[in-house]
Protein backbone atom coordinates (compact mmCIF):
# COMPACT_ATOMS: atom_id res chain seq x y z
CA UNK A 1 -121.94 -43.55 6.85
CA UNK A 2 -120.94 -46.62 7.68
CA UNK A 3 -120.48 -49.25 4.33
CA UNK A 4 -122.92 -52.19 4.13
CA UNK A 5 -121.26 -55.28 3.64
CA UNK A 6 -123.11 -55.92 0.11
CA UNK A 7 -121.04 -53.62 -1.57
CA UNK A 8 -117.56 -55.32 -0.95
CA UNK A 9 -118.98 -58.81 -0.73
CA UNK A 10 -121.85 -58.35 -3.60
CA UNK A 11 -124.93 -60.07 -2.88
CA UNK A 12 -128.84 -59.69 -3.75
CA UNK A 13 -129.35 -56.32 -2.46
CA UNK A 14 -126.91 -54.85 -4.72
CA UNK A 15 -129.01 -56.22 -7.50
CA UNK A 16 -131.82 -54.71 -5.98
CA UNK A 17 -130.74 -51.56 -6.05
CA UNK A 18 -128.74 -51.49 -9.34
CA UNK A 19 -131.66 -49.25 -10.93
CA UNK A 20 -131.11 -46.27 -8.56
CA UNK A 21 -127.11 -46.55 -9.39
CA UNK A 22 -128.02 -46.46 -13.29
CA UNK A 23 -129.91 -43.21 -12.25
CA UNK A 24 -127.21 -41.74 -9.62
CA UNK A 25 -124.61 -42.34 -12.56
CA UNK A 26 -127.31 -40.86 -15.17
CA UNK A 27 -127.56 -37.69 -12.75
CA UNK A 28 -123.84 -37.62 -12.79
CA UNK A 29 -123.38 -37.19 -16.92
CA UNK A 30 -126.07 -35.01 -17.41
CA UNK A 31 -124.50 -32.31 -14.62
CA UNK A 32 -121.86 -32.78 -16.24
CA UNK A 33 -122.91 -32.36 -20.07
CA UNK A 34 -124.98 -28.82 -18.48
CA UNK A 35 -121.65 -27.74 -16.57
CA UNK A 36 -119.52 -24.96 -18.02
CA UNK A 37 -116.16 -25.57 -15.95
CA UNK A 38 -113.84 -22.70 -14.73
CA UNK A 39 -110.50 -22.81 -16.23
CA UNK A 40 -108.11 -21.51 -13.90
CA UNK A 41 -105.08 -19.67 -14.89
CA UNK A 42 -102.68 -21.65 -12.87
CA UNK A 43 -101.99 -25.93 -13.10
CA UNK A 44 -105.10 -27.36 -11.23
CA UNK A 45 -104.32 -30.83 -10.11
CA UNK A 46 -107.41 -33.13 -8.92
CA UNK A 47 -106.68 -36.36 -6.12
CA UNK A 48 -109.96 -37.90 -6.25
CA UNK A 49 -111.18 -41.23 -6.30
CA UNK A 50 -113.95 -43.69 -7.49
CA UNK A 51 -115.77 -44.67 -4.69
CA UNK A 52 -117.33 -43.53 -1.48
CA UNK A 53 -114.35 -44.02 1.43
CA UNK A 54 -111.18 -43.53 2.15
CA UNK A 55 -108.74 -44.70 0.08
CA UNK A 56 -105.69 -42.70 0.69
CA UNK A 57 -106.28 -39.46 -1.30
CA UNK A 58 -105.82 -36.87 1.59
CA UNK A 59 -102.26 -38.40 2.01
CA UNK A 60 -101.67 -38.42 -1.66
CA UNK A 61 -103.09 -34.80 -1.57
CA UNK A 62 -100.49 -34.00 1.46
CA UNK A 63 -97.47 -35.34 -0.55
CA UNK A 64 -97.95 -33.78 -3.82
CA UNK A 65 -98.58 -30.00 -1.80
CA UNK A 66 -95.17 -30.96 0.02
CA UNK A 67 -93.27 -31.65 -3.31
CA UNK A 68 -95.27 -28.74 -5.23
CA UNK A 69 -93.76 -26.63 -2.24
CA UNK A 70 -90.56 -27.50 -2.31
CA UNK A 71 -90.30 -26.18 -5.87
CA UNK A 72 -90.63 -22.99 -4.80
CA UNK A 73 -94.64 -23.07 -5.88
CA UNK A 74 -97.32 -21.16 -3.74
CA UNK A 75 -99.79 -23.48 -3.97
CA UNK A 76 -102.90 -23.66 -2.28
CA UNK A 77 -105.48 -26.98 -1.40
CA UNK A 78 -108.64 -26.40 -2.16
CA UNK A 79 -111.60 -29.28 -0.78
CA UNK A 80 -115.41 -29.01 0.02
CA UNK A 81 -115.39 -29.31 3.75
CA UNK A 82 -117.19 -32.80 3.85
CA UNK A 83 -119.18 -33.08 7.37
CA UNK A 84 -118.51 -28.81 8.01
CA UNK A 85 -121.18 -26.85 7.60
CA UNK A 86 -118.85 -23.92 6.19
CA UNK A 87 -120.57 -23.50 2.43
CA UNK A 88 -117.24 -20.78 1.82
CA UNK A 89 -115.48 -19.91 -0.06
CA UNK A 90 -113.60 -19.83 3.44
CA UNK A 91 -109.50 -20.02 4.07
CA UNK A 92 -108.51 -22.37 7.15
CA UNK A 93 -107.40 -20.78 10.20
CA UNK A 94 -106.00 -23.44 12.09
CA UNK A 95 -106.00 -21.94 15.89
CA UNK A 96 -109.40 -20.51 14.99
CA UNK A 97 -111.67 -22.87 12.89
CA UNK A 98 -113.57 -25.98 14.44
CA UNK A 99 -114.24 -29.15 12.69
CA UNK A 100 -117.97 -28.71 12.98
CA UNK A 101 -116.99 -25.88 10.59
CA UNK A 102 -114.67 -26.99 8.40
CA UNK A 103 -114.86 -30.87 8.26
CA UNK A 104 -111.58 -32.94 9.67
CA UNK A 105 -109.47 -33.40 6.58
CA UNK A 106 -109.28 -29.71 5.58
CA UNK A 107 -107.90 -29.02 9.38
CA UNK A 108 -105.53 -31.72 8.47
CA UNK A 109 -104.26 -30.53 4.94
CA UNK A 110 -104.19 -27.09 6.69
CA UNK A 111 -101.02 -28.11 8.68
CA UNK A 112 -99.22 -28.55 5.20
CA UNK A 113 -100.52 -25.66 3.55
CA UNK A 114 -103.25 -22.74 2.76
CA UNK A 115 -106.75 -24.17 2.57
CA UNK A 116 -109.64 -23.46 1.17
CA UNK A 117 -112.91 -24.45 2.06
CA UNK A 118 -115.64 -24.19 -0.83
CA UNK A 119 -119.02 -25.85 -2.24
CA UNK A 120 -118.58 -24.35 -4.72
CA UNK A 121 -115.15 -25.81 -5.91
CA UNK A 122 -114.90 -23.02 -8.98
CA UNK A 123 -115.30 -20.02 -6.57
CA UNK A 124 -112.38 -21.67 -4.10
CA UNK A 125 -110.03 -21.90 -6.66
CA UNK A 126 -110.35 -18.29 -7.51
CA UNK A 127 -110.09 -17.03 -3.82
CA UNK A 128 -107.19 -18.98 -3.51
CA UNK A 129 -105.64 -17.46 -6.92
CA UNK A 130 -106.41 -13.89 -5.35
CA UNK A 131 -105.06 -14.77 -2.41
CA UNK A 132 -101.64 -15.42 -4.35
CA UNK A 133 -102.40 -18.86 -4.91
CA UNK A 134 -99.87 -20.33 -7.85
CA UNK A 135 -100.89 -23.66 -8.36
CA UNK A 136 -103.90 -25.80 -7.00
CA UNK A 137 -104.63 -28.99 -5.45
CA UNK A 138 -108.06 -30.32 -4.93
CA UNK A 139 -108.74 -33.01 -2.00
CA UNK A 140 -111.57 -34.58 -3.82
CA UNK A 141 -114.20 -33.07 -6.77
CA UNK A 142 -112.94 -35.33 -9.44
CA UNK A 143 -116.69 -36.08 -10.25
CA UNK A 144 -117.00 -32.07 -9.89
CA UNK A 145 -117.92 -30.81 -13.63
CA UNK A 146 -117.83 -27.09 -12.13
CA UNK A 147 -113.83 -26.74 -12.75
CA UNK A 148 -111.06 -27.69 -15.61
CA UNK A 149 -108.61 -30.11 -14.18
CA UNK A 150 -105.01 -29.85 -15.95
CA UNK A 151 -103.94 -33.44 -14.37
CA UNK A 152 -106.52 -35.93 -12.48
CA UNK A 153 -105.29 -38.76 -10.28
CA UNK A 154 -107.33 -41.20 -9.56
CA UNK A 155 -106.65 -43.16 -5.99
CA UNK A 156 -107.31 -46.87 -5.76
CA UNK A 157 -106.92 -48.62 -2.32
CA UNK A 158 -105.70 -51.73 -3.86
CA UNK A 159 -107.47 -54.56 -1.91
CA UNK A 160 -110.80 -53.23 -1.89
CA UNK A 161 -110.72 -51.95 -5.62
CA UNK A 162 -114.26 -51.36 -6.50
CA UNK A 163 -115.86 -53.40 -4.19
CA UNK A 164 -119.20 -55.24 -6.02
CA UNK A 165 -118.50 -52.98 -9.29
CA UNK A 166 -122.09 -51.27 -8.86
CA UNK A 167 -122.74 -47.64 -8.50
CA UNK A 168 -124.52 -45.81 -5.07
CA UNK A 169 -126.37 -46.94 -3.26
CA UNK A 170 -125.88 -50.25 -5.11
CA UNK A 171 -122.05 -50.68 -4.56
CA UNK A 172 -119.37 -47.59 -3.64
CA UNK A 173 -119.08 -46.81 -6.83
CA UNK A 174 -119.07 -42.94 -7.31
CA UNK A 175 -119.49 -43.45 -11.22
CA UNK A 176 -118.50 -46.43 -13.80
CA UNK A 177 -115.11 -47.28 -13.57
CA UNK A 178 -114.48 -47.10 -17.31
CA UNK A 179 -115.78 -43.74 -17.60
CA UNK A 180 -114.07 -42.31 -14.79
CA UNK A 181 -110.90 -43.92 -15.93
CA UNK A 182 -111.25 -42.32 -19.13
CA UNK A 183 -111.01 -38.98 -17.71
CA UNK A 184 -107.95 -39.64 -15.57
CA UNK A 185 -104.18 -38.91 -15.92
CA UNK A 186 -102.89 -40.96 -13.64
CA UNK A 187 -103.90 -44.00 -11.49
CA UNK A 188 -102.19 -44.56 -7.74
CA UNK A 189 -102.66 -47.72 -6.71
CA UNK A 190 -102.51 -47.49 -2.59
CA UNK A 191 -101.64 -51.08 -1.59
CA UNK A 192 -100.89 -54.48 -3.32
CA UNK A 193 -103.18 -55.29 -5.91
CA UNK A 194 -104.10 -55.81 -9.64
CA UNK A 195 -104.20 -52.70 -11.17
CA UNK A 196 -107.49 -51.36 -13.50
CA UNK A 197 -107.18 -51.48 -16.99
CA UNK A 198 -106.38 -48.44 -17.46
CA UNK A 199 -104.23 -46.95 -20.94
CA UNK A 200 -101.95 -44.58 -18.81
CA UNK A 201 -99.36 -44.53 -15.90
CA UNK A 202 -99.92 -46.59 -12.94
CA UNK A 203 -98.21 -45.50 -9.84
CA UNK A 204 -97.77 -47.75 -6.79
CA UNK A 205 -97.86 -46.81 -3.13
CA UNK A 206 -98.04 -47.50 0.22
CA UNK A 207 -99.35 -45.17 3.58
CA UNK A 208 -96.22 -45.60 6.17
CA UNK A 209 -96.03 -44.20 9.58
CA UNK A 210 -94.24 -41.47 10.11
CA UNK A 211 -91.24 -40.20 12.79
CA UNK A 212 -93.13 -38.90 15.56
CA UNK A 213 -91.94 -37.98 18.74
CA UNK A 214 -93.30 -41.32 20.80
CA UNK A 215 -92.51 -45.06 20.03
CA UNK A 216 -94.89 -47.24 19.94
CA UNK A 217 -92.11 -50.08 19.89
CA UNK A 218 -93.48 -52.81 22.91
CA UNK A 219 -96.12 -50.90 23.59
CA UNK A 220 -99.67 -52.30 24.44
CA UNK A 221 -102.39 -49.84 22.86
CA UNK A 222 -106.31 -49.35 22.25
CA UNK A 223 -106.73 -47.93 18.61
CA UNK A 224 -109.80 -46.29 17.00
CA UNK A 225 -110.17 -44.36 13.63
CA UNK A 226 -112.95 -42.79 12.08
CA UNK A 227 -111.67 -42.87 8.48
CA UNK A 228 -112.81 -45.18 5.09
CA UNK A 229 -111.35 -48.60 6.53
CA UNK A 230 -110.43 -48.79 10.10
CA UNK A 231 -108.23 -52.06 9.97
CA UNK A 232 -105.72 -50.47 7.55
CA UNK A 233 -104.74 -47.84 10.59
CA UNK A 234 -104.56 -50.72 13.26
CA UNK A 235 -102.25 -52.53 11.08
CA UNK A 236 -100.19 -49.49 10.63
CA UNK A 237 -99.56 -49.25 14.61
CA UNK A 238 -98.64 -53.11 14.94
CA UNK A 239 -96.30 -52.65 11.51
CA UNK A 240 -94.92 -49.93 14.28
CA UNK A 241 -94.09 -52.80 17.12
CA UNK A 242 -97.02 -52.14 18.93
CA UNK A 243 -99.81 -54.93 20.40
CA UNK A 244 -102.93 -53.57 19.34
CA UNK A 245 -105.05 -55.32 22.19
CA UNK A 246 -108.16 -53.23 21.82
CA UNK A 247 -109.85 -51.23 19.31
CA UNK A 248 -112.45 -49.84 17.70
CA UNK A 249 -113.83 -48.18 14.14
CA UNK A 250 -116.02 -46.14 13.66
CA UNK A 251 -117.40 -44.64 9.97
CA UNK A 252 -115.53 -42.09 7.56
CA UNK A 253 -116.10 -38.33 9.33
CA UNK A 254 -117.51 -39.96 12.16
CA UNK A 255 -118.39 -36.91 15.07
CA UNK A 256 -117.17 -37.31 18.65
CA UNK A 257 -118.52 -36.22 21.39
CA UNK A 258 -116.74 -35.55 24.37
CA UNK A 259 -118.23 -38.31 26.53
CA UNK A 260 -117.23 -40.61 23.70
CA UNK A 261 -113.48 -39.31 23.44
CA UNK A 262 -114.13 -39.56 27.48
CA UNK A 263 -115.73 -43.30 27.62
CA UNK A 264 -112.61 -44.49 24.92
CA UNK A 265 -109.50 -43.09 26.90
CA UNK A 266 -111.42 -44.37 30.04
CA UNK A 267 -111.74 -47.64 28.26
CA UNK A 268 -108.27 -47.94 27.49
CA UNK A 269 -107.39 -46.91 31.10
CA UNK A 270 -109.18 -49.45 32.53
CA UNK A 271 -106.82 -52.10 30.72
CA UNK A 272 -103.65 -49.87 31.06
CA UNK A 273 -103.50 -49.44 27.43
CA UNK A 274 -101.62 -46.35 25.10
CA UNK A 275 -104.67 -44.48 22.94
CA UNK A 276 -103.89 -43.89 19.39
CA UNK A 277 -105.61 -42.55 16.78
CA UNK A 278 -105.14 -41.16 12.89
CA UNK A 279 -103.86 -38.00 12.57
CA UNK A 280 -107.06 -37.01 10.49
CA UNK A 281 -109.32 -38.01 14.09
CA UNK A 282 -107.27 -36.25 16.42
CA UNK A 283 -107.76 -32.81 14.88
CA UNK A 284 -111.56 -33.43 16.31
CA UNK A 285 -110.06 -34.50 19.77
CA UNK A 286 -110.44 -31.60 22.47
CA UNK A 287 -106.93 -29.48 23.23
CA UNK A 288 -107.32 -31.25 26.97
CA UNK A 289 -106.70 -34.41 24.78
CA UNK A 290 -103.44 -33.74 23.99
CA UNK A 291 -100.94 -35.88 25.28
CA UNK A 292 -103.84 -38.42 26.09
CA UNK A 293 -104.34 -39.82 22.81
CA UNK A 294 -101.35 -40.32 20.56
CA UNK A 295 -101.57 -39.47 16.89
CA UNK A 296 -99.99 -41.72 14.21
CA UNK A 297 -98.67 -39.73 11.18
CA UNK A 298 -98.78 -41.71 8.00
CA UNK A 299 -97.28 -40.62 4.56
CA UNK A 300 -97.13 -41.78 1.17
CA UNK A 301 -94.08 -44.23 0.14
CA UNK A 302 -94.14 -44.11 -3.71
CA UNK A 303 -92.49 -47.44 -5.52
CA UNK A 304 -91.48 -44.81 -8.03
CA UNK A 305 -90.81 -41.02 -6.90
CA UNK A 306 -89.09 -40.22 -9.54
CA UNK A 307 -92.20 -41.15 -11.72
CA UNK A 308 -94.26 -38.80 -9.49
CA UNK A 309 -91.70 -36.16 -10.04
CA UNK A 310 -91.94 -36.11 -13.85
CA UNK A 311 -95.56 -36.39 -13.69
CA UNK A 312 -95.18 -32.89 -12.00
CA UNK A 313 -92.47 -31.81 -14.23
CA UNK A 314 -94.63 -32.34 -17.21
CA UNK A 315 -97.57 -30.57 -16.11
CA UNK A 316 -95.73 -27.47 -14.84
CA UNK A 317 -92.75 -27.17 -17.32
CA UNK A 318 -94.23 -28.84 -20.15
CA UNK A 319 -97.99 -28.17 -19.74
C-alpha cells in the first residue's frame, strides 16, 4: 500500500481515525499477553521496526547474516514472506522459487544465506534449527509474540521517524513507540536524525551503494523502486554520479507485470536513458530483463562497526 500523506504530515484524518489505532495497538498487547513464545535453543536475533515501510531493516538483516557468517556461524534468516502466498514453513530455492511465492525480500536475503519462509515465525525457526541452523535472524516479527528474541533491533529511518506519532491506520505506527522501545536492545538509526529516547545503545548508519560491475558515473538514467520510500533509492544513484532524469515509485512490494516492466524500459528507451532499479525489485524482473535494467546494490555503512561487533560478541560469547 501506498502511505497517505496524513501520516507523515499529520492532519485531521489522523485524528479521525486515532480510535481504530487505540484498538489495533489494544489487539496487539492482548496477542501478546495470550502468546506462549518458542524459545529456541540457539541466539535468535530480531531486525524489525516500528512502522509500516521500509526503513532499512532487510539491509541491516543482510549485514548482520554476513558478519554472523564470517564467524564461522551457520546461521539461517528466517521472515514471513510478505506479498508470497507461501504460508511454509518453506526453505528458499533461489533458481526454483518465484516471488509470487515467496515475496521479494526473502529472494533477496536468499543470495546471502539459507531462508526460511514461515507464518508461522515459531515453526521456521525450528525447521531452520533441523536443518543445521546455528543461529537465527528474523527479517521482521518484532511485534511477533509467537517466538523469544535473545537481542531485538529496532530500525529507524531517521528523517521520517514516526511520522504523525499515531498508530494504523491513524499514522504508520506498528505499536506505541515507548512500548516498543521498551522491548528493544538496540536502536539503528538509518540516516541523520534525532535519535528516540531510548535508555540503551544507539547505533548510526547509512545505506551506500555498493561495487557493482557497471558505473553509473555520467550516466543519464530512468529510476523506479517499489520499496518503503522511493526518493531515498534515486538519491542513492545520483550520490553514484548519475543524472536521474526520469523516474518513478511505486508502493512497498509493489507487483509487476510484464507489460509494466515492458512500458518502463520502453519509457526509458524512448529518452535514451540507463534503467535502474533496487536490488530488492529486480529479483521480480523477468530473466529476459537481465542486462536491461541495472540493479543498484546498497549496504549498510555503520558510524561504529566495532559497536555492532560487540553487540554480537555479547550475545554469542557472553549471552
Amino acid at each position: 500500500m501506498k502511505a497517505p500523506e496524513f501520516w507523515q504530515n499529520g492532519g485531521a484524518m489522523g485524528a479521525v481515525l486515532s480510535p481504530l489505532g487505540a484498538l489495533y495497538g489494544l489487539g496487539g498487547r492482548v496477542r501478546a499477553a495470550l502468546a506462549r513464545p518458542y524459545r529456541a535453543p540457539v541466539p535468535v536475533i530480531c531486525v524489525g521496526n516500528l512502522t509500516l515501510g521500509g526503513t532499512g531493516k532487510t539491509p541491516v538483516a543482510i549485514d548482520l547474516l554476513q558478519r554472523l557468517m564470517a564467524r564461522g556461524v551457520a546461521v539461517h534468516a528466517v521472515t514471513r514472506g510478505y506479498g508470497g502466498t507461501e504460508k511454509g514453513p518453506h526453505r528458499i530455492d533461489v533458481k526454483e522459487d518465484h516471488p509470487k511465492r515467496v515475496g521479494d525480500e526473502p529472494l533477496l536475503l536468499a543470495s546471502h544465506a539459507p531462508v526460511w519462509v514461515a507464518r508461522d515465525r515459531a515453526a521456521g525457526i525450528r525447521a531452520a534449527i533441523a536443518a543445521g541452523a546455528g543461529a537465527i535472524v528474523t527479517d521482521d516479527g518484532f511485534q511477533n509474540p509467537g517466538f523469544v528474541k535473545d537481542l531485538s533491533v529496532v530500525v529507524v529511518d531517521a528523517e521520517a521517524r514516526f511520522g504523525n506519532g499515531r498508530v494504523f491506520p491513524a499514522g504508520p505506527l506498528r505499536e506505541p513507540v515507548a512500548h516498543g522501545l521498551a522491548r528493544a536492545d538496540a536502536v539503528v538509526m538509518m540516516g541523520q536524525g534525532a535519535a528516540p529516547d531510548f535508555d540503551g545503545p544507539v547505533l548510526r548508519a547509512t545505506l551506500e551503494p555498493r561495487v557493482s560491475g557497471i558505473s553509473l558515473a555520467g550516466a543519464r538514467v530512468f529510476a523506479f523502486a517499489g520499496i518503503g520510500r522511493p526518493e531515498k533509492f534515486f538519491e542513492t544513484v545520483r550520490r553514484l554520479g548519475a543524472e536521474v532524469v526520469d523516474c518513478e515509485g511505486f508502493p512497498d512490494h509493489h507487483r509487476y507485470t510484464g507489460a509494466m516492466v515492458n512500458r518502463l524500459v520502453a519509457r526509458a528507451d524512448g529518452q535514451g536513458l540507463t534503467t535502474v532499479t533496487t536490488e530488492k525489485d529486480m529479483v521480480k524482473m523477468p530473466p529476459s530483463m537481465r542486462g536491461v535494467i541495472w540493479p543498484v546494490p546498497v549496504g549498510v555503512a555503520w558510524d561504529d562497526e566495532a559497536a555492532v561487533e560487540g553487540m554480537l560478541d555479547r550475545l554469542l560469547y557472553e549471552g
